[in-house]
PDB file of N, CA and C in Angstrom:
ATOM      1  N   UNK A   1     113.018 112.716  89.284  1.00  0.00           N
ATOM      2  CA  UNK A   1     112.220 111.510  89.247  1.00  0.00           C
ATOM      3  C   UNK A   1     112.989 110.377  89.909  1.00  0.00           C
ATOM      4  N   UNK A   2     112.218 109.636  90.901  1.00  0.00           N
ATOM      5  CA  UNK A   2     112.978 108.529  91.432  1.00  0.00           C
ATOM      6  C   UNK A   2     113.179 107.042  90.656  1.00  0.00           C
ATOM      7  N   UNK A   3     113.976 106.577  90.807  1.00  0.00           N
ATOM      8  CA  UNK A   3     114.353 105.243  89.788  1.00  0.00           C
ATOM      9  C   UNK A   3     114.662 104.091  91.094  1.00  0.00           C
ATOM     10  N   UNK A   4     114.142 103.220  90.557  1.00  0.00           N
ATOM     11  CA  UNK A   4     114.825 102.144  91.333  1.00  0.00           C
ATOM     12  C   UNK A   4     116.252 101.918  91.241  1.00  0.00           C
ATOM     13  N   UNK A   5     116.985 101.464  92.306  1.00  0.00           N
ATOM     14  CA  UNK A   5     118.152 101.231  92.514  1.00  0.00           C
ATOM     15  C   UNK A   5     118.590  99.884  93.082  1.00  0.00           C
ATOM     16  N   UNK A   6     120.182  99.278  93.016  1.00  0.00           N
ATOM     17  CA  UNK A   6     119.966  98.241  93.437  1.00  0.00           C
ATOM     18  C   UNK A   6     121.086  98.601  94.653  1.00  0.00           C
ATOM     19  N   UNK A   7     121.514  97.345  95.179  1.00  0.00           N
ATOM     20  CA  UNK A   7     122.786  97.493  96.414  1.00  0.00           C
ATOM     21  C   UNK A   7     123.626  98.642  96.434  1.00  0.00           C
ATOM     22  N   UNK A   8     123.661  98.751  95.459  1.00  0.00           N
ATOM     23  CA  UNK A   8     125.186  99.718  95.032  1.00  0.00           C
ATOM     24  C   UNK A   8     124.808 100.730  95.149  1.00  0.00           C
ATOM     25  N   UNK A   9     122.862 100.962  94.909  1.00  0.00           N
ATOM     26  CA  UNK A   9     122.633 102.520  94.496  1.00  0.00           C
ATOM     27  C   UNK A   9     122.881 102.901  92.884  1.00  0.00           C
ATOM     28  N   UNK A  10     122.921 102.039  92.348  1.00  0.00           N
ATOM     29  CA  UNK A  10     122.985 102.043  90.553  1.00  0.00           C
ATOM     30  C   UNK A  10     121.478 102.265  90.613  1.00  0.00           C
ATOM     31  N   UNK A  11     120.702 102.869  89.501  1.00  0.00           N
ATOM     32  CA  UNK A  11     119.661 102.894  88.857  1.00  0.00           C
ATOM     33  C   UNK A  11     119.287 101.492  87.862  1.00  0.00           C
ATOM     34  N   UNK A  12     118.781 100.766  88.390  1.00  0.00           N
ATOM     35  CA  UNK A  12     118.216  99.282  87.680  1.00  0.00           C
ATOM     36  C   UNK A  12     117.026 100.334  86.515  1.00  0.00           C
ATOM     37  N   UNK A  13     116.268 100.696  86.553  1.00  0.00           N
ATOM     38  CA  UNK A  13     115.184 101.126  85.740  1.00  0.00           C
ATOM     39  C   UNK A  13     114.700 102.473  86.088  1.00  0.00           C
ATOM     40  N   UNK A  14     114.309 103.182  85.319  1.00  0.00           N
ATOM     41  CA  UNK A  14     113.671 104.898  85.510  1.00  0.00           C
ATOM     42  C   UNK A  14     112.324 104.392  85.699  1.00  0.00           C
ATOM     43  N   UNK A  15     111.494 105.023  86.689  1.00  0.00           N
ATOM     44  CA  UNK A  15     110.204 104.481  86.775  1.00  0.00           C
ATOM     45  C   UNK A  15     109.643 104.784  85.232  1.00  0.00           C
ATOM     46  N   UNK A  16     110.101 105.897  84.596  1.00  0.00           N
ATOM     47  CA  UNK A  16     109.583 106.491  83.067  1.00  0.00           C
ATOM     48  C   UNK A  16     109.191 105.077  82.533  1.00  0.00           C
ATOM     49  N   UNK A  17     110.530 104.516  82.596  1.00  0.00           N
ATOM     50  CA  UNK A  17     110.922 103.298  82.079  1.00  0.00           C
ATOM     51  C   UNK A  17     110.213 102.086  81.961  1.00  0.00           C
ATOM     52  N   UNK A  18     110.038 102.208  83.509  1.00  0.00           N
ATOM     53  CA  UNK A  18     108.868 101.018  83.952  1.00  0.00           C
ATOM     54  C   UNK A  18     107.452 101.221  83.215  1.00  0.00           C
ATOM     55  N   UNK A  19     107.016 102.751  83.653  1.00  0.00           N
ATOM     56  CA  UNK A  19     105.997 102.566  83.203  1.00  0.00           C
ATOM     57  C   UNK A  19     105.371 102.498  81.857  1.00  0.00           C
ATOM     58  N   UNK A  20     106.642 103.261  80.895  1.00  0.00           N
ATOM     59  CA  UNK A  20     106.251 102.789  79.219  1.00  0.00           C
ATOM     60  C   UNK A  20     105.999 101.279  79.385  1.00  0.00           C
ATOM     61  N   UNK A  21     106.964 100.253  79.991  1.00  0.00           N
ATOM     62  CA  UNK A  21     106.682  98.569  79.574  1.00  0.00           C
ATOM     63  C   UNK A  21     105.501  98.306  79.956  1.00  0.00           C
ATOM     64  N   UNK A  22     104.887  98.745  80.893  1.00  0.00           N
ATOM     65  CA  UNK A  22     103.628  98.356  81.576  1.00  0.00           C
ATOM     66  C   UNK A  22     102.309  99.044  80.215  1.00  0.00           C
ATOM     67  N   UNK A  23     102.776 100.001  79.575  1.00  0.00           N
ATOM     68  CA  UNK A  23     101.941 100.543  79.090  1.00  0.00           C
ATOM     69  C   UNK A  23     102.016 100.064  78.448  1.00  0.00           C
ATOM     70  N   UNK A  24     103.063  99.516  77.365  1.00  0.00           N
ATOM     71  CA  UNK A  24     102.955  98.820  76.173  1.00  0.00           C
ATOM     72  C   UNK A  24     102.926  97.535  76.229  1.00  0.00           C
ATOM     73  N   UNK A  25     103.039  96.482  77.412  1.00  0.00           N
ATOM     74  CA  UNK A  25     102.036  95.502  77.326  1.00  0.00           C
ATOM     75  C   UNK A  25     100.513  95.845  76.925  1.00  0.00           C
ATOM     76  N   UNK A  26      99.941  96.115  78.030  1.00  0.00           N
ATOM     77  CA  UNK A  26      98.470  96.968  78.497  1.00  0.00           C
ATOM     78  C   UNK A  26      98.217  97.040  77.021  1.00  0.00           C
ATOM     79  N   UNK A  27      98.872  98.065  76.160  1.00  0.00           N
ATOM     80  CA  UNK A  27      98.411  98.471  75.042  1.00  0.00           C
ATOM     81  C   UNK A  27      98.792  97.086  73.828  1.00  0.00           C
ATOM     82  N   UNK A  28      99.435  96.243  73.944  1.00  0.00           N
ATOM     83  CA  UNK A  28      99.793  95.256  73.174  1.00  0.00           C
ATOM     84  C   UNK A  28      98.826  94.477  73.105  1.00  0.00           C
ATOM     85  N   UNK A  29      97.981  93.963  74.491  1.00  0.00           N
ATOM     86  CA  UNK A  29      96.955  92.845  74.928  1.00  0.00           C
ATOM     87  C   UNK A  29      95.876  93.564  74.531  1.00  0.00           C
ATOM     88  N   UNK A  30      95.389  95.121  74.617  1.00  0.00           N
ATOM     89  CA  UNK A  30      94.324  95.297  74.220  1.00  0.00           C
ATOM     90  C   UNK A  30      94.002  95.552  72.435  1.00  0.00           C
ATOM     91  N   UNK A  31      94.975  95.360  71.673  1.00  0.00           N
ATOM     92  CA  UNK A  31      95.033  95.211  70.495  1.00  0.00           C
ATOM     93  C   UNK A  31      95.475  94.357  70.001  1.00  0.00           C
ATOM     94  N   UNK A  32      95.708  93.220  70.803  1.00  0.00           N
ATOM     95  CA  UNK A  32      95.137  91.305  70.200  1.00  0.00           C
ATOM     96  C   UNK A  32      93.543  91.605  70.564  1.00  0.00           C
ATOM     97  N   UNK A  33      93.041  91.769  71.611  1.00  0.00           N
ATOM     98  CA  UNK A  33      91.725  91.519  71.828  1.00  0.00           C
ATOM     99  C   UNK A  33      90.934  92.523  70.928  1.00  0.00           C
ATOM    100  N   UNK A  34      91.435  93.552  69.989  1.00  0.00           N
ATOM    101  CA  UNK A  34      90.222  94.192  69.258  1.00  0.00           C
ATOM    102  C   UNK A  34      89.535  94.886  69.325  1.00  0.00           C
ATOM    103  N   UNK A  35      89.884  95.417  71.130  1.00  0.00           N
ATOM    104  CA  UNK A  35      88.976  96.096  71.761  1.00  0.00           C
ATOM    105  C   UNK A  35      89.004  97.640  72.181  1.00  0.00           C
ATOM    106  N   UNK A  36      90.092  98.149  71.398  1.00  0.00           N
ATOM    107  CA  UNK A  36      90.359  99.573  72.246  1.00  0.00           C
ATOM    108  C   UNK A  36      89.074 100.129  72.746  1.00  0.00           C
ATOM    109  N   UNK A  37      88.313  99.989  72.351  1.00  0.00           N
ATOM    110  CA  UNK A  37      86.835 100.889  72.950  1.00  0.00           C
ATOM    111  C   UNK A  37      86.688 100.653  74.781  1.00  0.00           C
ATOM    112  N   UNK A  38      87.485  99.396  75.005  1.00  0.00           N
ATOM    113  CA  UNK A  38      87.152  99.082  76.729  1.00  0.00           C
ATOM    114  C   UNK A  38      88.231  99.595  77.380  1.00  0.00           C
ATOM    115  N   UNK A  39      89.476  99.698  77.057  1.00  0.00           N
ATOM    116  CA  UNK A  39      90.209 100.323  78.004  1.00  0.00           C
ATOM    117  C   UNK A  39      90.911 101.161  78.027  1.00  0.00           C
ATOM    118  N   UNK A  40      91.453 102.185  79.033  1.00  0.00           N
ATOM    119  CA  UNK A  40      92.278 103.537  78.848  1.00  0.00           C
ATOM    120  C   UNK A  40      93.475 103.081  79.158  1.00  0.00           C
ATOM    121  N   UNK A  41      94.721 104.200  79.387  1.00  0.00           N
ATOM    122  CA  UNK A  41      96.060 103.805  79.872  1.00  0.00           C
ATOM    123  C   UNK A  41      95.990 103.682  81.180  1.00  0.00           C
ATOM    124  N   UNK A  42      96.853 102.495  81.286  1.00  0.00           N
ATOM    125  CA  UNK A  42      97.061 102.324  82.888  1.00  0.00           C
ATOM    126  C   UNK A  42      97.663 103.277  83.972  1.00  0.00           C
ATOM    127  N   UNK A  43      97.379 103.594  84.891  1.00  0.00           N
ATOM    128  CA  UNK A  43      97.843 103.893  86.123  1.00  0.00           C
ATOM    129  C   UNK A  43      98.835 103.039  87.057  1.00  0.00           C
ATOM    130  N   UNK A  44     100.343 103.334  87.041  1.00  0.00           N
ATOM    131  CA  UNK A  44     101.257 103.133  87.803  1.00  0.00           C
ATOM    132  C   UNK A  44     101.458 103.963  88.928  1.00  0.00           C
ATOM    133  N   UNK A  45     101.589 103.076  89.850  1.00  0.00           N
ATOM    134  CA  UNK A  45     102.135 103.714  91.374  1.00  0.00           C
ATOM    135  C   UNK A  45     103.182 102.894  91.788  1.00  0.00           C
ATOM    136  N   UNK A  46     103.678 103.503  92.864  1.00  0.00           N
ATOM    137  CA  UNK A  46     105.069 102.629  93.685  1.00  0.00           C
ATOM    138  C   UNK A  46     104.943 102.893  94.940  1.00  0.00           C
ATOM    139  N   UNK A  47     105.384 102.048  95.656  1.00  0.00           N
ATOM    140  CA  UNK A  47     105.240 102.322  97.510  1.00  0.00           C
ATOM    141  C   UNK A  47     106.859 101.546  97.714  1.00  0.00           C
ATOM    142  N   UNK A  48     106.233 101.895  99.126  1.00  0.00           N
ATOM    143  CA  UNK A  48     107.910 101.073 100.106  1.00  0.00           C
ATOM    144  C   UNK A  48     107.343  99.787 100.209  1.00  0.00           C
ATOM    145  N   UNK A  49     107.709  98.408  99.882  1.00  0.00           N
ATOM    146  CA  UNK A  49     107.143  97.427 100.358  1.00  0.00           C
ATOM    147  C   UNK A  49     107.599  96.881 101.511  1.00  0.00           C
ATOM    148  N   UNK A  50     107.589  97.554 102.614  1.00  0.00           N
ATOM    149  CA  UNK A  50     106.978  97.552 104.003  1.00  0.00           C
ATOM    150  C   UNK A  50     106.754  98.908 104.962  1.00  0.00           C
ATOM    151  N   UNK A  51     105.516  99.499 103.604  1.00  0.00           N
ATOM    152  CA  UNK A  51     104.361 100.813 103.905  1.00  0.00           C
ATOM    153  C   UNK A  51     103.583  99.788 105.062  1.00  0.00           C
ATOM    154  N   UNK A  52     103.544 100.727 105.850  1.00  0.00           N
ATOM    155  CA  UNK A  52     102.287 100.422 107.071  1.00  0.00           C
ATOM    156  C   UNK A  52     100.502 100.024 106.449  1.00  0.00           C
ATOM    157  N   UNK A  53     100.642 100.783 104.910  1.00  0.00           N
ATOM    158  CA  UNK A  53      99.217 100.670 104.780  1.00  0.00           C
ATOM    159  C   UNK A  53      99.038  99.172 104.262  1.00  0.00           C
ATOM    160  N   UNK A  54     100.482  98.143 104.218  1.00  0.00           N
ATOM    161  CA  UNK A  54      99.675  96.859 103.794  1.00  0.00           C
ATOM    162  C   UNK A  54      99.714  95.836 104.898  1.00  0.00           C
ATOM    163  N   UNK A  55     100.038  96.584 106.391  1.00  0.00           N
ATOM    164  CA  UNK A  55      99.581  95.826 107.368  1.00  0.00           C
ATOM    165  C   UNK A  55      97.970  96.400 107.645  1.00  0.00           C
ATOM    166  N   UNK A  56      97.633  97.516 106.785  1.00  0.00           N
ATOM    167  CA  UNK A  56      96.307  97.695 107.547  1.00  0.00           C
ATOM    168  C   UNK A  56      95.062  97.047 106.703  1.00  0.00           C
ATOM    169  N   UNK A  57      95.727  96.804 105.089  1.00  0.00           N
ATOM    170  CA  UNK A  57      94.954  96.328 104.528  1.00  0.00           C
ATOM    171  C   UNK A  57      94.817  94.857 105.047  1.00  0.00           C
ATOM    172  N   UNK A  58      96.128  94.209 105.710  1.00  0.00           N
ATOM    173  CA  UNK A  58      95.793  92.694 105.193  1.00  0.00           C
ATOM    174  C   UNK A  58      94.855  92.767 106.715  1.00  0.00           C
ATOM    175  N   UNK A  59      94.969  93.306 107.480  1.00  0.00           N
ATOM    176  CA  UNK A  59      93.740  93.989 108.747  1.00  0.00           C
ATOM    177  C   UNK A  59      92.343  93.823 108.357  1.00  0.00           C
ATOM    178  N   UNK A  60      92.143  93.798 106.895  1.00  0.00           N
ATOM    179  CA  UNK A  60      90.744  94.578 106.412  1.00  0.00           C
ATOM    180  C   UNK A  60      90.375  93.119 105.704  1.00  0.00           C
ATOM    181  N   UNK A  61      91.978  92.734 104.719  1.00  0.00           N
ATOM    182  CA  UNK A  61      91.024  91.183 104.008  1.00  0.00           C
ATOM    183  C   UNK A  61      91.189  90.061 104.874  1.00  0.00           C
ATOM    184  N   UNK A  62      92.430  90.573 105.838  1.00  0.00           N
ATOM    185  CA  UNK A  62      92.501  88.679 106.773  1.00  0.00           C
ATOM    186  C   UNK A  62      93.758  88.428 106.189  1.00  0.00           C
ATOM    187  N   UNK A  63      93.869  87.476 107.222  1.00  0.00           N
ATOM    188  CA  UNK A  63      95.498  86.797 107.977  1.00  0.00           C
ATOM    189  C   UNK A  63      96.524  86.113 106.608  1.00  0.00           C
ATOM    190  N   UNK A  64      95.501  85.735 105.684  1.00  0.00           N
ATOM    191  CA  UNK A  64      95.677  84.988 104.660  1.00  0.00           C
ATOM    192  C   UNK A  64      96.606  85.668 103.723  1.00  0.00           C
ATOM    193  N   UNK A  65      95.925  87.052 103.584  1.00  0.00           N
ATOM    194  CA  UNK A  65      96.678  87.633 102.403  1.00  0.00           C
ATOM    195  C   UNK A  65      98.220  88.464 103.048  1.00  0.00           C
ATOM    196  N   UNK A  66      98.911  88.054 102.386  1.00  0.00           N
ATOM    197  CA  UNK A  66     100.227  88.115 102.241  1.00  0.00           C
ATOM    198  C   UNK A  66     100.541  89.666 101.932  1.00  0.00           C
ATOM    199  N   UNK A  67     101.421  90.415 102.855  1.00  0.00           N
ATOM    200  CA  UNK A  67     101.856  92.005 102.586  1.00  0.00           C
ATOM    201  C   UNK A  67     103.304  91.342 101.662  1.00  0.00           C
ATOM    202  N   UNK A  68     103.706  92.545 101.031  1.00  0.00           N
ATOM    203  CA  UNK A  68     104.336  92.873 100.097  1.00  0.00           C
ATOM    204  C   UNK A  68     105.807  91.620 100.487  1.00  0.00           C
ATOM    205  N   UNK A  69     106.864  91.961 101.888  1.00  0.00           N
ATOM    206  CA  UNK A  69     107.165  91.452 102.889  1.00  0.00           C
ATOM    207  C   UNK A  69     107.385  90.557 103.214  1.00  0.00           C
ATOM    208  N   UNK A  70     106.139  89.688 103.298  1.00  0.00           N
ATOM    209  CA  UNK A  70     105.829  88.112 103.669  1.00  0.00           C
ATOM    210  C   UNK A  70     105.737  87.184 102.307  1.00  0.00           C
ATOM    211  N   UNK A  71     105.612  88.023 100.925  1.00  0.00           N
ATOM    212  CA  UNK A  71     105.332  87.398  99.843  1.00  0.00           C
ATOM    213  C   UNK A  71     106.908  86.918  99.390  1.00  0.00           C
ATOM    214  N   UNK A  72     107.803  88.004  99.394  1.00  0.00           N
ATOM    215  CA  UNK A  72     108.980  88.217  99.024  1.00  0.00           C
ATOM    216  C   UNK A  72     109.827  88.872 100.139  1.00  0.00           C
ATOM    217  N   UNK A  73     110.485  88.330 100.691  1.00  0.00           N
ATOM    218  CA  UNK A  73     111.647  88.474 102.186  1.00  0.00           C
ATOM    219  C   UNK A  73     112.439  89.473 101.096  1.00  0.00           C
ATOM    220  N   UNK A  74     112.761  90.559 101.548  1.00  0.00           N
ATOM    221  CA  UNK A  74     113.646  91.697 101.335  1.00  0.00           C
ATOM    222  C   UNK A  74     113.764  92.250 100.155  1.00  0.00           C
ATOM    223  N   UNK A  75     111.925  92.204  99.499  1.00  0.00           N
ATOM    224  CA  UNK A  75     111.439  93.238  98.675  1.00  0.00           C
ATOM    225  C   UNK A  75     111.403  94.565  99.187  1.00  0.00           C
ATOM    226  N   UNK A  76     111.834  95.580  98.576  1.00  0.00           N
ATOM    227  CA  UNK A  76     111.936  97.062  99.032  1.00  0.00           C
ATOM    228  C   UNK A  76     111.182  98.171  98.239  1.00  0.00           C
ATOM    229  N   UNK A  77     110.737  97.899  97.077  1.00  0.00           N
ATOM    230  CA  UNK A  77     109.376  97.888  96.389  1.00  0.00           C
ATOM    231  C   UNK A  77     108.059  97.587  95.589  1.00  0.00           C
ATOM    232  N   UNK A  78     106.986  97.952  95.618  1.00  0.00           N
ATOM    233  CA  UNK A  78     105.917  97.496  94.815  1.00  0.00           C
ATOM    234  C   UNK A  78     105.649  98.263  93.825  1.00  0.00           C
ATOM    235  N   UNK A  79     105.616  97.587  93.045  1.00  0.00           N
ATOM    236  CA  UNK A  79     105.128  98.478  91.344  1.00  0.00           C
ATOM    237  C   UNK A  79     103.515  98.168  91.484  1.00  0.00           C
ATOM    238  N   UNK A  80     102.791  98.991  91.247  1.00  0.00           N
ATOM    239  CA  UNK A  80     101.087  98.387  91.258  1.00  0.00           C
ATOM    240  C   UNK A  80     100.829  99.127  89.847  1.00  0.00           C
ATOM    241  N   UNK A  81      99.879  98.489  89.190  1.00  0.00           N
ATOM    242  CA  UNK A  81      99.263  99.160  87.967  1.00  0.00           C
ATOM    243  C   UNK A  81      97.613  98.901  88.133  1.00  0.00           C
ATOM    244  N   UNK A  82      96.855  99.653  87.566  1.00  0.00           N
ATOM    245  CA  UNK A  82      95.793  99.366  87.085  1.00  0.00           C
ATOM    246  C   UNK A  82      95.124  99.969  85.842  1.00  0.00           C
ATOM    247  N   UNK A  83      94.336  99.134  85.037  1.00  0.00           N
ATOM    248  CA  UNK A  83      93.676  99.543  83.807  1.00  0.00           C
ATOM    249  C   UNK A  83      92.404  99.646  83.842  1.00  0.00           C
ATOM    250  N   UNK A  84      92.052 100.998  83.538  1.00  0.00           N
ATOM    251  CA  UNK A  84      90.494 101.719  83.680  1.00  0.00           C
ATOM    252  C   UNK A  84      90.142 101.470  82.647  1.00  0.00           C
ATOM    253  N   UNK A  85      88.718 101.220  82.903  1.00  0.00           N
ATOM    254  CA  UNK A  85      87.836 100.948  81.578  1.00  0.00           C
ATOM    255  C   UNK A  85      87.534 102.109  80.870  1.00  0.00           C
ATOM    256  N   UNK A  86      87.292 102.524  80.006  1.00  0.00           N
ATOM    257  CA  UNK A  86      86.738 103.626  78.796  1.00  0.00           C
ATOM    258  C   UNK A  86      85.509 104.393  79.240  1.00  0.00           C
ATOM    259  N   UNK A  87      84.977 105.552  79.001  1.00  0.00           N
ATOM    260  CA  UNK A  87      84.039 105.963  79.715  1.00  0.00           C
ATOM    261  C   UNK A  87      82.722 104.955  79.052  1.00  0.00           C
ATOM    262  N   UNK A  88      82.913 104.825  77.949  1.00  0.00           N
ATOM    263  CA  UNK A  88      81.666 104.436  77.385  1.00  0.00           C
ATOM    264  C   UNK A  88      81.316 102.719  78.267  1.00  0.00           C
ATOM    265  N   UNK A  89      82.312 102.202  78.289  1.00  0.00           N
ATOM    266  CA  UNK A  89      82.352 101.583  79.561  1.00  0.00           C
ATOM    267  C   UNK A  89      81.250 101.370  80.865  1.00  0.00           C
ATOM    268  N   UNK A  90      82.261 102.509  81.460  1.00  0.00           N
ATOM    269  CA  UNK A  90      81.266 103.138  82.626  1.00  0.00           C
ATOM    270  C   UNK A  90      80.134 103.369  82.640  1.00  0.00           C
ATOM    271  N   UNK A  91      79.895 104.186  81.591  1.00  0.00           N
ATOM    272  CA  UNK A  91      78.471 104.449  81.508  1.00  0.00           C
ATOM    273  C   UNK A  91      77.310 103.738  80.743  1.00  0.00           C
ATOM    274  N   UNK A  92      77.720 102.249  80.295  1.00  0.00           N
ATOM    275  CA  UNK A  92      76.709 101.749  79.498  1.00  0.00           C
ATOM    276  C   UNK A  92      75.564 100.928  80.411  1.00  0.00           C
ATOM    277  N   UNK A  93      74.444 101.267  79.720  1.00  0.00           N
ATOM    278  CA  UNK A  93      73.169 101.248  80.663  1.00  0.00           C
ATOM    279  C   UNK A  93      73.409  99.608  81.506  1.00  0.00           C
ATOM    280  N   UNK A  94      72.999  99.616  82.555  1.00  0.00           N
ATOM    281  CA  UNK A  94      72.845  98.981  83.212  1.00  0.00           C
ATOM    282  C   UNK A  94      71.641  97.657  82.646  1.00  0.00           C
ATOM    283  N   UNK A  95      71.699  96.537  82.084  1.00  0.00           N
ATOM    284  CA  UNK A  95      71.375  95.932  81.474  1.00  0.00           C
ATOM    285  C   UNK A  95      71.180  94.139  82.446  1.00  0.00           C
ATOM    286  N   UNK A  96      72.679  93.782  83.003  1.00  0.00           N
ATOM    287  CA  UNK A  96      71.863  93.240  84.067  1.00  0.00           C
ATOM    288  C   UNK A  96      72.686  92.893  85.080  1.00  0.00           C
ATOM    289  N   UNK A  97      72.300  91.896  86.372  1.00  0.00           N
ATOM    290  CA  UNK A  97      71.737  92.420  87.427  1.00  0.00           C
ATOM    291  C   UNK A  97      73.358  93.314  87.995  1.00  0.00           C
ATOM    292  N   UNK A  98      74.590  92.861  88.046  1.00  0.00           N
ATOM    293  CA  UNK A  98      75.408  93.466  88.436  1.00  0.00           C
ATOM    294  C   UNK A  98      76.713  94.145  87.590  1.00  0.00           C
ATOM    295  N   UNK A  99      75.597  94.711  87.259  1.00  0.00           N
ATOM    296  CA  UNK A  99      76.426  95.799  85.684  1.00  0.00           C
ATOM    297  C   UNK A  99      76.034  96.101  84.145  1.00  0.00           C
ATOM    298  N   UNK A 100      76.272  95.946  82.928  1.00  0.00           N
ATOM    299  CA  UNK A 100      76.260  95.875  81.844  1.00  0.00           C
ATOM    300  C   UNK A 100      76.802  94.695  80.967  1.00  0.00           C
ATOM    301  N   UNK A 101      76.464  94.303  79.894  1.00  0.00           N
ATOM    302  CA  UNK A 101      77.111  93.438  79.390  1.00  0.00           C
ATOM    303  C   UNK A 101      78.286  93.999  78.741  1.00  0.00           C
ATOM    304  N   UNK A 102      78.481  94.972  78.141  1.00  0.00           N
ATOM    305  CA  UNK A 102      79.945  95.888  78.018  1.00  0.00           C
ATOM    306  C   UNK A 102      80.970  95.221  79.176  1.00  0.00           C
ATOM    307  N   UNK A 103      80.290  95.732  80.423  1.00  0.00           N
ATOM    308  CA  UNK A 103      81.208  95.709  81.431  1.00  0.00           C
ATOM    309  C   UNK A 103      81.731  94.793  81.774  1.00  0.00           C
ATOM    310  N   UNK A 104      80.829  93.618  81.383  1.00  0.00           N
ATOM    311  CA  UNK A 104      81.418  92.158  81.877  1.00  0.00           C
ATOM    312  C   UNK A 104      82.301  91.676  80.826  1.00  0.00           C
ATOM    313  N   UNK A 105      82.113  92.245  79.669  1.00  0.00           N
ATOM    314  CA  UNK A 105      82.803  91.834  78.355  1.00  0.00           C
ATOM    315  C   UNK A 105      84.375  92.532  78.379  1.00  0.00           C
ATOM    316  N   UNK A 106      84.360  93.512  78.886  1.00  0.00           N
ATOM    317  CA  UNK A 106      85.708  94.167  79.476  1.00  0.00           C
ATOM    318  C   UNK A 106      86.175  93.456  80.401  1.00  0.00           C
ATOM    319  N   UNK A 107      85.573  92.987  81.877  1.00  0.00           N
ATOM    320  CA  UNK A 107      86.126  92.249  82.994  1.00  0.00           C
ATOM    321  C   UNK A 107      86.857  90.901  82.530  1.00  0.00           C
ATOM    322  N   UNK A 108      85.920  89.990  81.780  1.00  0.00           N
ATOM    323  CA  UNK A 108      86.366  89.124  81.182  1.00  0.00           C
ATOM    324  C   UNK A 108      87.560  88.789  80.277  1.00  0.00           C
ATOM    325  N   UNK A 109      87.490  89.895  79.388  1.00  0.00           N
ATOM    326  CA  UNK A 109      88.472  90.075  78.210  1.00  0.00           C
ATOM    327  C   UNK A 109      89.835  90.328  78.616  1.00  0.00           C
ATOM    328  N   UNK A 110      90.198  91.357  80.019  1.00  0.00           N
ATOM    329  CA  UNK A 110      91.240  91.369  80.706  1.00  0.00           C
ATOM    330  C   UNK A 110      91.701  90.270  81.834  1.00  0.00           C
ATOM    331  N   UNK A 111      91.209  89.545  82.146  1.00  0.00           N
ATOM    332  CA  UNK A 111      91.316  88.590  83.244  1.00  0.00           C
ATOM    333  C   UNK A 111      90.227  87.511  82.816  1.00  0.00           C
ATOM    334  N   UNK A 112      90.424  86.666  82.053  1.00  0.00           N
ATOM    335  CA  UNK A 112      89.717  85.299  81.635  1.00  0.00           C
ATOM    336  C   UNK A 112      89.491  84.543  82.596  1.00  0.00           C
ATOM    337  N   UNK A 113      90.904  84.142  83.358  1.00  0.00           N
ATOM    338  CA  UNK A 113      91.382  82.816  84.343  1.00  0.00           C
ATOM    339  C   UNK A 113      90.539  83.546  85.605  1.00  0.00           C
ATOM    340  N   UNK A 114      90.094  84.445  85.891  1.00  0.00           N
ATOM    341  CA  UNK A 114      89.425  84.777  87.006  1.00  0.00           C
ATOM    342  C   UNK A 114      88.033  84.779  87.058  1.00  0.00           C
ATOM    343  N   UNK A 115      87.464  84.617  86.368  1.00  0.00           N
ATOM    344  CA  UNK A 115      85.700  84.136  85.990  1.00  0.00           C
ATOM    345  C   UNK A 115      85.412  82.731  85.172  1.00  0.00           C
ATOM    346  N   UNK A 116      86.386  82.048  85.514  1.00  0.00           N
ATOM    347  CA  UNK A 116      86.407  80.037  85.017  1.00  0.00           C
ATOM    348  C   UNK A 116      85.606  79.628  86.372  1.00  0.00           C
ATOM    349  N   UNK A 117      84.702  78.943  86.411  1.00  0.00           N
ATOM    350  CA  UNK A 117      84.762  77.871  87.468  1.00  0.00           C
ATOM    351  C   UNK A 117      85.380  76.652  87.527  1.00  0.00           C
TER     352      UNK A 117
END
């Protein structure tokens, strides 16, 4: 298993490592909110942060968004996570116009500051 390393080539963190903390935030925030029914365990990945695929993305959103690179001068990796919603989730009837109210109640509940006007 690969671990991050620093100058020296020391092991700073076991990705294992990483990804229990990520999980047990994830799992910390969704049990203040009450909600285990909306979300599953997260998904961790890692890349080189300067992979070719985030010159092709910022290709796709525009000039604006910042690769890994340009955010942080002589970052050498990206940790990415994401948290999937629950099936019941997924599948709750379509109620209105762009989704479920489940679904929005999940979107919301994980990311507040991003649906404020």
């Amino acid at each position: 298993m690969k671990s991050l390393s620093n100058k020296n080539g020391r092991d700073i963190m076991s990705n294992k490592k990483i990804e229990s903390e990520i999980e047990s935030i994830v799992i910390d925030t969704v049990e203040e909110l009450n909600r285990p029914d909306l979300f599953r365990r997260p998904f961790v990945a890692y890349s080189e942060a300067d992979d070719e695929r985030y010159t092709e993305l910022k290709a796709l959103i525009g000039d604006w968004h910042l690769k890994p690179t340009e955010l942080l001068p002589g970052a050498k990796s990206v940790i990415s996570y994401f948290v999937p919603f629950t099936k019941e989730v997924v599948l709750a009837p379509k109620t209105v116009q762009h989704g479920s109210f489940l679904w929005a109640e999940a979107c919301i509940s994980i990311c507040p500051v991003a649906y404020i006007e």
